[in-house]
PDB file of N, CA and C in Angstrom:
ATOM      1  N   UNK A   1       6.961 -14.095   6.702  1.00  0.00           N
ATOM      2  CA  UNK A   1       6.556 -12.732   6.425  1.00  0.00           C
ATOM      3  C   UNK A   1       7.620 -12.064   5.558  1.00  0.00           C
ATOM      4  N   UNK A   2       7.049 -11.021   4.385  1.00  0.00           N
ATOM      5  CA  UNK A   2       7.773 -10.732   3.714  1.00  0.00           C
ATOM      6  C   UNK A   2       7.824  -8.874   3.910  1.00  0.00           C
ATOM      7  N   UNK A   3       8.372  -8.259   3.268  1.00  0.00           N
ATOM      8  CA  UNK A   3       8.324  -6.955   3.562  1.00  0.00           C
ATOM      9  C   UNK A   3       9.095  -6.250   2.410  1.00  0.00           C
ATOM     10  N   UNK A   4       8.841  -5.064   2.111  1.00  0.00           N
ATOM     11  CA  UNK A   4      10.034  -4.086   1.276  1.00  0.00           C
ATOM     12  C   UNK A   4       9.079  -2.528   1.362  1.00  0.00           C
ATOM     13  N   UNK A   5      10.212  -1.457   0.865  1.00  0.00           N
ATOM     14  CA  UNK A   5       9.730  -0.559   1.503  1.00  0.00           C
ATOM     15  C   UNK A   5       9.133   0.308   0.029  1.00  0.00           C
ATOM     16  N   UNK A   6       8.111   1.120  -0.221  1.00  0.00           N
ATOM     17  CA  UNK A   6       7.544   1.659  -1.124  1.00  0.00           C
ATOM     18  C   UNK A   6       7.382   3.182  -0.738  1.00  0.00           C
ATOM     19  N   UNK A   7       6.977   3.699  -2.417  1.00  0.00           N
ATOM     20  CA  UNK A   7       6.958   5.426  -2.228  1.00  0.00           C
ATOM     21  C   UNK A   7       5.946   5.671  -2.717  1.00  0.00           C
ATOM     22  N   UNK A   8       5.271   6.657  -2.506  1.00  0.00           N
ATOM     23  CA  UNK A   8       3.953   7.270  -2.707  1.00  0.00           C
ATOM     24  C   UNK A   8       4.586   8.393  -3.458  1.00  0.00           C
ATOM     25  N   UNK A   9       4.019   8.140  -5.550  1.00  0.00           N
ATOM     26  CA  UNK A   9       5.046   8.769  -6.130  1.00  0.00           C
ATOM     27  C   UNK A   9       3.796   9.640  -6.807  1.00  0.00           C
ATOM     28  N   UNK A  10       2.802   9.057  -6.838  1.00  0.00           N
ATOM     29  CA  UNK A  10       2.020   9.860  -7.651  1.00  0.00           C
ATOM     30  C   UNK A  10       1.511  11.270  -7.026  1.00  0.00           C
ATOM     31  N   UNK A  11       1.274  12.242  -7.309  1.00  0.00           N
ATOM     32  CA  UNK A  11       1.054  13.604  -6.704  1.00  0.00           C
ATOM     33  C   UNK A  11      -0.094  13.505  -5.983  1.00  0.00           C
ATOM     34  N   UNK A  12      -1.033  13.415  -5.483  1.00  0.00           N
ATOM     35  CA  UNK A  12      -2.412  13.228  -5.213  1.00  0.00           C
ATOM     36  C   UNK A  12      -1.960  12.380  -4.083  1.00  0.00           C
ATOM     37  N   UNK A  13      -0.951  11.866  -4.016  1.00  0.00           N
ATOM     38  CA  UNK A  13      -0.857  10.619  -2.945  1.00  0.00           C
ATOM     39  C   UNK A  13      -1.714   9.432  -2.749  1.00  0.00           C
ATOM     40  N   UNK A  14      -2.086   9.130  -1.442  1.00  0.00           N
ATOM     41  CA  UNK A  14      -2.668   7.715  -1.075  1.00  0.00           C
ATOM     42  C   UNK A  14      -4.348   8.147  -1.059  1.00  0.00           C
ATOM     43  N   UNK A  15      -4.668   8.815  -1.974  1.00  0.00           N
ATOM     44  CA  UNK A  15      -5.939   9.784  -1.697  1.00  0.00           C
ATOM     45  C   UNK A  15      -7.095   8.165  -2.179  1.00  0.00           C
ATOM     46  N   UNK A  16      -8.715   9.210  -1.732  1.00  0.00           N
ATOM     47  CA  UNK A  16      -9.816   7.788  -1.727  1.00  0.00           C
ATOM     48  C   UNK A  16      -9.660   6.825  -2.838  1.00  0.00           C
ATOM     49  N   UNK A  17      -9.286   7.422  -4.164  1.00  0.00           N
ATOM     50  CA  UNK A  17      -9.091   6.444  -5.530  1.00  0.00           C
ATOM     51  C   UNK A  17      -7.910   5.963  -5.845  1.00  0.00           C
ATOM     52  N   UNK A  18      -6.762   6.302  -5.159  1.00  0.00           N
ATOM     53  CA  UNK A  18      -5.504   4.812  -4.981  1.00  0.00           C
ATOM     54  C   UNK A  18      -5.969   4.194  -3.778  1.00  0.00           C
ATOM     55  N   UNK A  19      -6.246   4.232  -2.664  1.00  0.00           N
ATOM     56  CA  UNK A  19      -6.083   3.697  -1.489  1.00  0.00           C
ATOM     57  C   UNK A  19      -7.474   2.618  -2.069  1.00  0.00           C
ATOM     58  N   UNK A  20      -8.887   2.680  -2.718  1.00  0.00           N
ATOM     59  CA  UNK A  20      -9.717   2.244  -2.969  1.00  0.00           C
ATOM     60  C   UNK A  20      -8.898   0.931  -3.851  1.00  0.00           C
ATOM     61  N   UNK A  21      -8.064   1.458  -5.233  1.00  0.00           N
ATOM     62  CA  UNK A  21      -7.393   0.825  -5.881  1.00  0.00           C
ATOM     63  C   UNK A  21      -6.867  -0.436  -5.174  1.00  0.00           C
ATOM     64  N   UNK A  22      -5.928  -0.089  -3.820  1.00  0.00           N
ATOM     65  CA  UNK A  22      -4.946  -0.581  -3.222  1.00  0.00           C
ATOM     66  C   UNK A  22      -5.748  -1.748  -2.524  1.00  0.00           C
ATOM     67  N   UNK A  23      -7.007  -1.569  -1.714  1.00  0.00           N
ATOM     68  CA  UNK A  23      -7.851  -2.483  -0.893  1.00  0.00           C
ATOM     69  C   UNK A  23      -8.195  -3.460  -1.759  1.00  0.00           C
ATOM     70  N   UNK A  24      -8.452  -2.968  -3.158  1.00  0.00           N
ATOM     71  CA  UNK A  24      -9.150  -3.722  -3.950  1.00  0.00           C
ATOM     72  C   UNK A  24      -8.047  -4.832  -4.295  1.00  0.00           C
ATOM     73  N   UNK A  25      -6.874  -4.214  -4.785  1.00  0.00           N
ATOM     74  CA  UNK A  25      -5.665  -5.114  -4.657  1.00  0.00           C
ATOM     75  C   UNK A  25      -5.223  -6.043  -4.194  1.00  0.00           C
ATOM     76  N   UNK A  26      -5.473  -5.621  -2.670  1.00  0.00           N
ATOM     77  CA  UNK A  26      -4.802  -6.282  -1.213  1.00  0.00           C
ATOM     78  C   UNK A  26      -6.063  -7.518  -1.481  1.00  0.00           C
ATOM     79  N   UNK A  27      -7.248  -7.298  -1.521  1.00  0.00           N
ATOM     80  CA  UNK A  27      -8.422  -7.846  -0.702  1.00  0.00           C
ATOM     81  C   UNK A  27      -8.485  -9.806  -2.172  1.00  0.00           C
ATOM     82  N   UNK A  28      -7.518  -9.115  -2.972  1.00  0.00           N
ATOM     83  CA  UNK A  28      -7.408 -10.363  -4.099  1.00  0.00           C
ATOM     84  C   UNK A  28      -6.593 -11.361  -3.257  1.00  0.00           C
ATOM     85  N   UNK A  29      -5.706 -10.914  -2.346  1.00  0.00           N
ATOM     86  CA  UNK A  29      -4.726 -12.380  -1.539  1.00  0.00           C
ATOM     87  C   UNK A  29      -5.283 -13.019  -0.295  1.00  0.00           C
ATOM     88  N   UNK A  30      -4.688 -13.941   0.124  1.00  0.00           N
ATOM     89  CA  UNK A  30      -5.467 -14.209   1.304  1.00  0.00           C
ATOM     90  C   UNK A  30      -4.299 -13.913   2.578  1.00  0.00           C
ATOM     91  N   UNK A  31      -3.125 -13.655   1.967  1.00  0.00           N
ATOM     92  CA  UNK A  31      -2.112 -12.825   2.898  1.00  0.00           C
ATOM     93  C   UNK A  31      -2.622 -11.535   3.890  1.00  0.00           C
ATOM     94  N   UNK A  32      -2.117 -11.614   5.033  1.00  0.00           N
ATOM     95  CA  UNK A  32      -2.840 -10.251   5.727  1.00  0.00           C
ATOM     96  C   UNK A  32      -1.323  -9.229   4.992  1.00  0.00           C
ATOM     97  N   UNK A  33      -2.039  -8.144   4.696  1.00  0.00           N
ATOM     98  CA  UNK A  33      -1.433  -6.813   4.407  1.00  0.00           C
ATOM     99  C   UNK A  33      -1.353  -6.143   4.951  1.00  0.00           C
ATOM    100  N   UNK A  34      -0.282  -5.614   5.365  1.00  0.00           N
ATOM    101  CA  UNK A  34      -0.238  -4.062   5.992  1.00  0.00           C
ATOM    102  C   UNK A  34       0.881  -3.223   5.398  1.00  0.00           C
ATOM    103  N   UNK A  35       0.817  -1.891   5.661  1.00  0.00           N
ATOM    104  CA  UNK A  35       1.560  -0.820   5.344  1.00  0.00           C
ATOM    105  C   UNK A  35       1.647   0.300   6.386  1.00  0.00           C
ATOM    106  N   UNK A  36       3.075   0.287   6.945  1.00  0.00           N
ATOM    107  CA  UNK A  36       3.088   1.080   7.620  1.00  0.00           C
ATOM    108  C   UNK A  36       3.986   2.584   7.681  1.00  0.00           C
ATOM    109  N   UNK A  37       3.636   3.382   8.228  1.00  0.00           N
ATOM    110  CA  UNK A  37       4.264   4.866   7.881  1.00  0.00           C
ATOM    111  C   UNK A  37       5.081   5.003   9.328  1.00  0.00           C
ATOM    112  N   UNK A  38       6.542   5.167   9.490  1.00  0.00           N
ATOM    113  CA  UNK A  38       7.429   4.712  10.388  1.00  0.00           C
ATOM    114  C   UNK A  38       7.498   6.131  10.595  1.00  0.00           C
ATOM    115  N   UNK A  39       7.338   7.315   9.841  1.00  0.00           N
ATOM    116  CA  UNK A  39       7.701   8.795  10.223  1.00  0.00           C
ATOM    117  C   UNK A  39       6.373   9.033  11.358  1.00  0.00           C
ATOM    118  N   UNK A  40       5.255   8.555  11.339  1.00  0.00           N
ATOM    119  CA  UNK A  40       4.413   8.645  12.481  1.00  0.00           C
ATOM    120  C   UNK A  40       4.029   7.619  12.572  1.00  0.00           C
ATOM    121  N   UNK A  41       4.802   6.026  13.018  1.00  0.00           N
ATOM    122  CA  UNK A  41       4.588   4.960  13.630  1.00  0.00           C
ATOM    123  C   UNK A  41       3.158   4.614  13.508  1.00  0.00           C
ATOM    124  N   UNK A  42       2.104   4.715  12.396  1.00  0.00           N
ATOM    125  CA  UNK A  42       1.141   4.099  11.955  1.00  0.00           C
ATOM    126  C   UNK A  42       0.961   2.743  11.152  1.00  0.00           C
ATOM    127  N   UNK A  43       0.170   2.232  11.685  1.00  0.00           N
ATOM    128  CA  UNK A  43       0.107   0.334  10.603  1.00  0.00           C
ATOM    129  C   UNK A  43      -1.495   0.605  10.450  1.00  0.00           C
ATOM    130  N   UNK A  44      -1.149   0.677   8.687  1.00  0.00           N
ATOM    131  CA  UNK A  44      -2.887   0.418   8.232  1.00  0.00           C
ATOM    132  C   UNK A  44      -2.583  -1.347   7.728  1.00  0.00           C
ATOM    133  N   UNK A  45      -4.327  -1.774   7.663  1.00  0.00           N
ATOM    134  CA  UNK A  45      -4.849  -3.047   7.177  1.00  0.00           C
ATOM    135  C   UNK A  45      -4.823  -2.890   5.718  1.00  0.00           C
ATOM    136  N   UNK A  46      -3.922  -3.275   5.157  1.00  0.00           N
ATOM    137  CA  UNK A  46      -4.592  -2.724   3.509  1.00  0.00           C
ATOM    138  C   UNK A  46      -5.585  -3.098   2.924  1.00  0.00           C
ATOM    139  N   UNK A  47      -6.320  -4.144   3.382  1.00  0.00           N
ATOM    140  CA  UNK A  47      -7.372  -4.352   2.911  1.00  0.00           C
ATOM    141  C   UNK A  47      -8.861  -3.885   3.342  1.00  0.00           C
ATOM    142  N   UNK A  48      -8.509  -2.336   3.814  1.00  0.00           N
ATOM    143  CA  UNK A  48      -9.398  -1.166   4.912  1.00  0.00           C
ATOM    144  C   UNK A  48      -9.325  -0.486   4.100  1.00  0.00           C
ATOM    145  N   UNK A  49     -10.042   0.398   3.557  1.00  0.00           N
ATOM    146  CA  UNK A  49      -9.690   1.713   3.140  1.00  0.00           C
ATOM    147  C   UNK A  49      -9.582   2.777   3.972  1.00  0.00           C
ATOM    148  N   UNK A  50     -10.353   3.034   5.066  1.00  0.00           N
ATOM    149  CA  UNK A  50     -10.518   3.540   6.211  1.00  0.00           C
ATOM    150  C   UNK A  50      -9.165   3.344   6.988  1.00  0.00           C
ATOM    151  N   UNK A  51      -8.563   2.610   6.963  1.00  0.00           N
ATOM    152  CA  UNK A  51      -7.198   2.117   7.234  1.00  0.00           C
ATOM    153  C   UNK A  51      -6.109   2.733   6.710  1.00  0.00           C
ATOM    154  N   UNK A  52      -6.253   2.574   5.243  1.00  0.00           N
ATOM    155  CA  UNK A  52      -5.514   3.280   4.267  1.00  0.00           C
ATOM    156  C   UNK A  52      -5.492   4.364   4.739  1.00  0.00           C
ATOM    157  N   UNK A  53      -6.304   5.073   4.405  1.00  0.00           N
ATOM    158  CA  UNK A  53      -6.783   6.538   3.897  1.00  0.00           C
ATOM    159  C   UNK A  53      -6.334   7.271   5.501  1.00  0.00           C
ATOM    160  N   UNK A  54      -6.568   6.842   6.622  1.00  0.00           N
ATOM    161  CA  UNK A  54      -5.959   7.118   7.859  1.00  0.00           C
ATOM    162  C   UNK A  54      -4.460   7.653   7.958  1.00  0.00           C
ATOM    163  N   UNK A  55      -3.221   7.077   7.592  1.00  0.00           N
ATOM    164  CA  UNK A  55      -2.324   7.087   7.784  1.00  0.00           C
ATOM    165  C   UNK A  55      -1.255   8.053   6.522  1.00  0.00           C
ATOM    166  N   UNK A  56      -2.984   8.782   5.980  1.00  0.00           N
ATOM    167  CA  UNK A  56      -2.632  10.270   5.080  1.00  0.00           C
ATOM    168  C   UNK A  56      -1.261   9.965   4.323  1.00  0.00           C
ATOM    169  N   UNK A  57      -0.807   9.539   3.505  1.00  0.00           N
ATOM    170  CA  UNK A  57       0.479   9.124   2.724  1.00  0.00           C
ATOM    171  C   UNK A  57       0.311  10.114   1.615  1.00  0.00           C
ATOM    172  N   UNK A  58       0.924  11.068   1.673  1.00  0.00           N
ATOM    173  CA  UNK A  58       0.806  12.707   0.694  1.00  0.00           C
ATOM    174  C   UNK A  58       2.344  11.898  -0.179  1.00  0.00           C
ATOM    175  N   UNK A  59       2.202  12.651  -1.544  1.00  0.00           N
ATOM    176  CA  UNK A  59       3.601  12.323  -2.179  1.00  0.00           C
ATOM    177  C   UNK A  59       4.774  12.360  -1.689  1.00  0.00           C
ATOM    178  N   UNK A  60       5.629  11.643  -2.148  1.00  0.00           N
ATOM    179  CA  UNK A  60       7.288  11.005  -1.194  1.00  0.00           C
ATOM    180  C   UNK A  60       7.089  10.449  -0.021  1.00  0.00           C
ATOM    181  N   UNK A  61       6.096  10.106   0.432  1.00  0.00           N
ATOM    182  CA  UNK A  61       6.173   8.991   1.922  1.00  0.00           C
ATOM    183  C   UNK A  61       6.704   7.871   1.504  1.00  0.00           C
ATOM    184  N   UNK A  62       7.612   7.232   2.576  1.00  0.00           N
ATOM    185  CA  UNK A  62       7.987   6.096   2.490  1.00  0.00           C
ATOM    186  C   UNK A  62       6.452   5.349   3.356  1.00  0.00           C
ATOM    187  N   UNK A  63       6.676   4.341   2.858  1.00  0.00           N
ATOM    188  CA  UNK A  63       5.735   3.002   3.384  1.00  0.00           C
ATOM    189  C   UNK A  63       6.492   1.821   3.625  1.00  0.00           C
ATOM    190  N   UNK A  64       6.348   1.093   4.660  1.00  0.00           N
ATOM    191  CA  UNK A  64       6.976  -0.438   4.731  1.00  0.00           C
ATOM    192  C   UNK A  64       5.555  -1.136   4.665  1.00  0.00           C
ATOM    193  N   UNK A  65       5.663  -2.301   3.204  1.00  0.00           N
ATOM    194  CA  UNK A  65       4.794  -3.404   3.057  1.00  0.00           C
ATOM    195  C   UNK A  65       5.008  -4.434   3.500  1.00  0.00           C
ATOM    196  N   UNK A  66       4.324  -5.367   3.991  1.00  0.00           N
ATOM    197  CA  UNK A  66       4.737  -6.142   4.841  1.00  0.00           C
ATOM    198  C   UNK A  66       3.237  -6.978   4.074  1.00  0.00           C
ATOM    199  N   UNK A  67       3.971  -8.581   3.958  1.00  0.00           N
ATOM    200  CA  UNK A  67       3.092  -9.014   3.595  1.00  0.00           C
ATOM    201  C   UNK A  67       3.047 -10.575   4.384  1.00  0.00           C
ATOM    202  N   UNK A  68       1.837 -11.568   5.176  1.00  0.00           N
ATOM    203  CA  UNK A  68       2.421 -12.794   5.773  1.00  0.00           C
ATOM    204  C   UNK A  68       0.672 -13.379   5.305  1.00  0.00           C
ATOM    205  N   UNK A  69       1.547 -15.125   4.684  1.00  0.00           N
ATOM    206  CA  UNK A  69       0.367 -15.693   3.871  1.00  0.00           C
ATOM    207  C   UNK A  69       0.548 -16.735   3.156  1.00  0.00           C
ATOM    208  N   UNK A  70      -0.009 -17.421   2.652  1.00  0.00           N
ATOM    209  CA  UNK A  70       0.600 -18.381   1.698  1.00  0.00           C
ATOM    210  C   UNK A  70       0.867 -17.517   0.182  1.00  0.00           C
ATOM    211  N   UNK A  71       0.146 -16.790  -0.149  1.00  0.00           N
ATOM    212  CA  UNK A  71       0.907 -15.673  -1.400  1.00  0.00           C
ATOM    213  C   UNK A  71       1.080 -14.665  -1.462  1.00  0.00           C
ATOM    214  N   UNK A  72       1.987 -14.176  -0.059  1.00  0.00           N
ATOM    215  CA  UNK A  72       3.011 -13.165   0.095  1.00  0.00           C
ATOM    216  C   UNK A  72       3.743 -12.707  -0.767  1.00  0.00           C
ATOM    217  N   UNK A  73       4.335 -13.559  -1.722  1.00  0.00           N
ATOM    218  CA  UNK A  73       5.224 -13.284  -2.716  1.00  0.00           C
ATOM    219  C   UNK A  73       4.672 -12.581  -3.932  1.00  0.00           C
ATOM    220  N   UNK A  74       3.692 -13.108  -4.329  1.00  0.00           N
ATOM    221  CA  UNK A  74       2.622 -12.391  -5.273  1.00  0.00           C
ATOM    222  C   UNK A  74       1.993 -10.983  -4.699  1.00  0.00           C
ATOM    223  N   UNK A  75       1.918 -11.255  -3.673  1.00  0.00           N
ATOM    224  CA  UNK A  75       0.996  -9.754  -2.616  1.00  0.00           C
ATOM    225  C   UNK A  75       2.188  -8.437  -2.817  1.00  0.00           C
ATOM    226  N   UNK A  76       3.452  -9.027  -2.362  1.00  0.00           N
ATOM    227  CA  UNK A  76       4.400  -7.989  -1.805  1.00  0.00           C
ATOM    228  C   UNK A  76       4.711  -7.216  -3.778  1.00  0.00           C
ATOM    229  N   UNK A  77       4.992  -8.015  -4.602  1.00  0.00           N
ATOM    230  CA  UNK A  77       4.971  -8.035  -6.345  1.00  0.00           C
ATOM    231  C   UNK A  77       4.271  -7.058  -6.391  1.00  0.00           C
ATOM    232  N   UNK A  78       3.129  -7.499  -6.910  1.00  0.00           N
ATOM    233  CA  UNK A  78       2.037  -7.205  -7.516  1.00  0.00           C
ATOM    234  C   UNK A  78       1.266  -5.218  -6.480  1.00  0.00           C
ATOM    235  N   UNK A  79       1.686  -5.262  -5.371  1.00  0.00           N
ATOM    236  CA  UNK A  79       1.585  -4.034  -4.862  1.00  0.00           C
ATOM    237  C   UNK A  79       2.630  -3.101  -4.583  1.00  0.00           C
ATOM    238  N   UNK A  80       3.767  -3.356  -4.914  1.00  0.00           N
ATOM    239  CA  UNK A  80       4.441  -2.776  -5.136  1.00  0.00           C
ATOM    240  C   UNK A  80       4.745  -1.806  -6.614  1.00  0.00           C
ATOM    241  N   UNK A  81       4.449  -2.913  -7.514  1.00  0.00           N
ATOM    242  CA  UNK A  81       4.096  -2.577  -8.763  1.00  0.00           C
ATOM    243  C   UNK A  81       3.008  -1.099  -8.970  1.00  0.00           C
ATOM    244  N   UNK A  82       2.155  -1.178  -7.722  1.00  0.00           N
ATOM    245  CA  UNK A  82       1.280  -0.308  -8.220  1.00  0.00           C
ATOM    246  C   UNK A  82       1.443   0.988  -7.158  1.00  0.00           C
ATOM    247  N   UNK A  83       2.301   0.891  -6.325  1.00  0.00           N
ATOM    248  CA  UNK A  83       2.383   2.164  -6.090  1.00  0.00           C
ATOM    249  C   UNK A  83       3.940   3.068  -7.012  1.00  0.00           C
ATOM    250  N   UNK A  84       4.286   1.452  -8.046  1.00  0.00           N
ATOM    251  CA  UNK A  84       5.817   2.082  -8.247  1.00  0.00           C
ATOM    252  C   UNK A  84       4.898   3.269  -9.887  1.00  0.00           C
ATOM    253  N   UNK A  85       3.737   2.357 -10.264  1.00  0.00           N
ATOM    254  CA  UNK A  85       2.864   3.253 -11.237  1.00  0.00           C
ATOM    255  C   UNK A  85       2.132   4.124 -11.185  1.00  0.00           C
ATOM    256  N   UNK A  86       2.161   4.852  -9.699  1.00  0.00           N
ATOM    257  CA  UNK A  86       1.779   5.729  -9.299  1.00  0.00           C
ATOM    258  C   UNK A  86       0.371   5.836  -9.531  1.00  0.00           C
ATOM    259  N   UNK A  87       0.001   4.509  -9.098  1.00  0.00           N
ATOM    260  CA  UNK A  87      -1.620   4.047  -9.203  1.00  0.00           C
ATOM    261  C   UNK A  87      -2.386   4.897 -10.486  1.00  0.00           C
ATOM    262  N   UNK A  88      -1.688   4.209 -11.365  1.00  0.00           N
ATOM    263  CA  UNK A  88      -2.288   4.610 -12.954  1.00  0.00           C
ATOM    264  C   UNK A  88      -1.883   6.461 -12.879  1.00  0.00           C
ATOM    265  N   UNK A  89      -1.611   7.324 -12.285  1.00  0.00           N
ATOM    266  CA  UNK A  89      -2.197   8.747 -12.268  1.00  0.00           C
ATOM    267  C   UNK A  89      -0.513   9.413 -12.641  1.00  0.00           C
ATOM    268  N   UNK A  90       0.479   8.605 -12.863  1.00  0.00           N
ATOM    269  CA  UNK A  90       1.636   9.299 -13.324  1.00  0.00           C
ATOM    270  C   UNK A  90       1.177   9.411 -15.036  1.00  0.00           C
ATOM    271  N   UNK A  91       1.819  10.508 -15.637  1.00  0.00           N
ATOM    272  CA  UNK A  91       1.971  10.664 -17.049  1.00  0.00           C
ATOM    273  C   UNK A  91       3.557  10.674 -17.955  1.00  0.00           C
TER     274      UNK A  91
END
């Protein structure tokens, strides 16, 4: 299992069209995903949106990703990447 910790940078936060983004993301590995919010001890499925979208991640939340799988390494990458792009919505 792999892990590192991410920020919810874009203004709008983890709202229905990143978190949609993010499932869609997650749901490409066969690694289970999760992300969890340690300021209120929540673990979403990332590959839930309902999951996601639960654990309300407003701009500057930290998140711990946590990724366990045979392509963890690609999972933990490749989604990190997209919350570091502020799921397309930074300018």
């Amino acid at each position: 299992m792999l892990e590192t910790q991410v920020r919810v940078v874009n203004e709008l936060g983890l709202h229905a069209r990143a978190a949609a983004q993010l499932v869609r993301k997650a749901a490409t590995f066969k690694s289970r995903i999760t992300l969890t919010r340690l300021d209120r001890n929540i673990t979403a499925n990332a590959k839930s949106i309902l999951s996601v979208l639960y654990i309300a991640a407003a701009l500057g939340t930290e998140l711990v990703l946590e990724a366990e799988g045979p392509d963890e390494s690609e999972a933990l990458i490749e989604i990190s990447e997209l919350f570091a792009a502020g799921f397309g919505e930074i300018q």
